[in-house]
C-alpha atoms as a PDB file:
ATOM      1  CA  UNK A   1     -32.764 104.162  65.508  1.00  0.00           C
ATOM      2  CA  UNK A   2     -30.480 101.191  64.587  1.00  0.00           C
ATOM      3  CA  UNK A   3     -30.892  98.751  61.848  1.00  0.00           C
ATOM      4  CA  UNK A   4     -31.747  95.494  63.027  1.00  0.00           C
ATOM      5  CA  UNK A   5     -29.231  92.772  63.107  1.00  0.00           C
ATOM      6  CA  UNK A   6     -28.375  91.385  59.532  1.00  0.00           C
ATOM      7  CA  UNK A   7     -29.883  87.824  59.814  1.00  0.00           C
ATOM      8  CA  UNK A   8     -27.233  85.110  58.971  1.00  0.00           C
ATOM      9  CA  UNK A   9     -27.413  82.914  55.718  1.00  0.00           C
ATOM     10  CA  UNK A  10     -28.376  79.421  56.044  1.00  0.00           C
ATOM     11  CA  UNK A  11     -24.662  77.336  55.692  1.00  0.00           C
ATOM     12  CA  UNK A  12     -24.100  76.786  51.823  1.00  0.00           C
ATOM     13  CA  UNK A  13     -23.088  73.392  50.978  1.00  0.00           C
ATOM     14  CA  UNK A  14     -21.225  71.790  48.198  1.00  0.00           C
ATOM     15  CA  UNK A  15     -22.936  70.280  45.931  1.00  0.00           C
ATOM     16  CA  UNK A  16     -21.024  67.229  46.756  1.00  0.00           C
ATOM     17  CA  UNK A  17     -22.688  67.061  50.555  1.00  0.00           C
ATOM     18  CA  UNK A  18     -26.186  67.877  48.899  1.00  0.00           C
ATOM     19  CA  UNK A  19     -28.703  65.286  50.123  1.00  0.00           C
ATOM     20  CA  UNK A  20     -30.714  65.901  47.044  1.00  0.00           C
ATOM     21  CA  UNK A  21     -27.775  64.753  45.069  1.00  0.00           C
ATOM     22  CA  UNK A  22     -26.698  62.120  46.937  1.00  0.00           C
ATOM     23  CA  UNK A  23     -30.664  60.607  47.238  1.00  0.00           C
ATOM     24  CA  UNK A  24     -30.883  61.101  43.356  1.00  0.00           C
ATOM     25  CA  UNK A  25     -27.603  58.877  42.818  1.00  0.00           C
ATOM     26  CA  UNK A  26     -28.566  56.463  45.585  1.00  0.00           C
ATOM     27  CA  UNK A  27     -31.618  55.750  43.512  1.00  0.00           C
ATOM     28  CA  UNK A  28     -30.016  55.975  40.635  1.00  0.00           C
ATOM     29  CA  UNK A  29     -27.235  53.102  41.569  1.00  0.00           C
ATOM     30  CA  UNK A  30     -30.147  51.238  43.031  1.00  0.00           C
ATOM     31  CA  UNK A  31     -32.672  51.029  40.116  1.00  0.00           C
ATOM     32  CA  UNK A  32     -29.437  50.167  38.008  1.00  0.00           C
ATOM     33  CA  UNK A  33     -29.363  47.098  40.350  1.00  0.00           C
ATOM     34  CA  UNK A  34     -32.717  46.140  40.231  1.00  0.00           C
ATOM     35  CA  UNK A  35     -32.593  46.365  36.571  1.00  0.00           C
ATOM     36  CA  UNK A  36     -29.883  43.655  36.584  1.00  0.00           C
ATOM     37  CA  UNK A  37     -30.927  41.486  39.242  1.00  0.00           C
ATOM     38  CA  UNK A  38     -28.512  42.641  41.215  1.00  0.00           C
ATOM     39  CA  UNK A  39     -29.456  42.621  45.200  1.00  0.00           C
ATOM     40  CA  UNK A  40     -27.584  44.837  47.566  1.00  0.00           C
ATOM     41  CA  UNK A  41     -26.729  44.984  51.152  1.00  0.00           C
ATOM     42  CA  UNK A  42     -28.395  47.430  53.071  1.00  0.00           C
ATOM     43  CA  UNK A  43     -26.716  50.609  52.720  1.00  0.00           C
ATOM     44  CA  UNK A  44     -24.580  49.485  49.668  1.00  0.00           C
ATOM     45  CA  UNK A  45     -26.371  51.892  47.128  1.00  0.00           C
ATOM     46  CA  UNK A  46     -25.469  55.221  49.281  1.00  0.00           C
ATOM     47  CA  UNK A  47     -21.892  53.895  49.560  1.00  0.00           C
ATOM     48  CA  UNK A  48     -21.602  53.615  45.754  1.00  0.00           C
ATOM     49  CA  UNK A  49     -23.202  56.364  44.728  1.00  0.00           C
ATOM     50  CA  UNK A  50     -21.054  58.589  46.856  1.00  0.00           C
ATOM     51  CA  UNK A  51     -18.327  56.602  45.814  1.00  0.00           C
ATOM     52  CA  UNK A  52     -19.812  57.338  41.899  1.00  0.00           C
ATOM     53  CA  UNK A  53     -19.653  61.009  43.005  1.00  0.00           C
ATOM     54  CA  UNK A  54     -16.227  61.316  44.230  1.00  0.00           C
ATOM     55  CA  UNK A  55     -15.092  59.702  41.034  1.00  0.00           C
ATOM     56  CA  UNK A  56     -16.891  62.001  38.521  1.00  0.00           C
ATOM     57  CA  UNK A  57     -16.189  65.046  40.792  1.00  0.00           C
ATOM     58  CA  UNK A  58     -11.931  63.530  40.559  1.00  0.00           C
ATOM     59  CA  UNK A  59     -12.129  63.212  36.702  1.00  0.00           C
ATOM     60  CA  UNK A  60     -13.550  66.578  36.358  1.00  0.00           C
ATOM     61  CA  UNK A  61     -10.451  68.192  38.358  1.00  0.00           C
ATOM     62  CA  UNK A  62      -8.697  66.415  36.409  1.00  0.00           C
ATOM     63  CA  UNK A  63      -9.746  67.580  33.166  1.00  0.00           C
ATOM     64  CA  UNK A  64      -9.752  70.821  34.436  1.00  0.00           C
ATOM     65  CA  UNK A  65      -6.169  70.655  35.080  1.00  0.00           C
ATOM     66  CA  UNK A  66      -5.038  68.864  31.582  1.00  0.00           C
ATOM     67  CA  UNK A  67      -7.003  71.838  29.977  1.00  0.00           C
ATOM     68  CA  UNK A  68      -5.780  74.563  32.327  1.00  0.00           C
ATOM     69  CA  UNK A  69      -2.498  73.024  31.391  1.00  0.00           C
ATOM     70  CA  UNK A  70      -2.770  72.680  27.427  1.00  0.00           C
ATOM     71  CA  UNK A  71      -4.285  75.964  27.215  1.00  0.00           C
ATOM     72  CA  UNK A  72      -0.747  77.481  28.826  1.00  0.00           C
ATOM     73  CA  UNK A  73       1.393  75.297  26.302  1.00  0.00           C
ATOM     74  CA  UNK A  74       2.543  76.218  22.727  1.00  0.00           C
ATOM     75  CA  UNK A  75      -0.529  75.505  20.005  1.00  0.00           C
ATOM     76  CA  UNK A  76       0.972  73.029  18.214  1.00  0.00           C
END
């Protein structure tokens, strides 16, 4: 007898594409709106809270990179 066929793994995603994420900051940017009396366009709250992602997820690389890069350095 042969062993069945491994069944594949869903697709992983980043947590950058997760919808969960995304619908959390969407909600997030909108409430922050409402809270201000702000009204957006349709659509405007997804577009900055990706935006708001990409930004946070940027600064992190970057402060990954100043640390990877002090932590090679002399201790001064």
């Amino acid at each position: 007898m042969t062993d069945p066929a491994p069944t594949p793994s869903p697709p992983e995603k980043s947590a950058i594409e997760s919808l969960t994420l995304k619908s959390a900051a969407a909600i997030a940017v909108a409430t922050v709106a409402s809270r201000f009396s702000i009204e957006l366009p349709a659509g405007a709250a997804q577009d900055l809270a990706s935006a708001l992602i990409q930004l946070i997820t940027t600064l992190g690389l970057v402060g990954v990179a100043i640390g990877r890069t002090r932590a090679r350095g002399p201790i001064v």
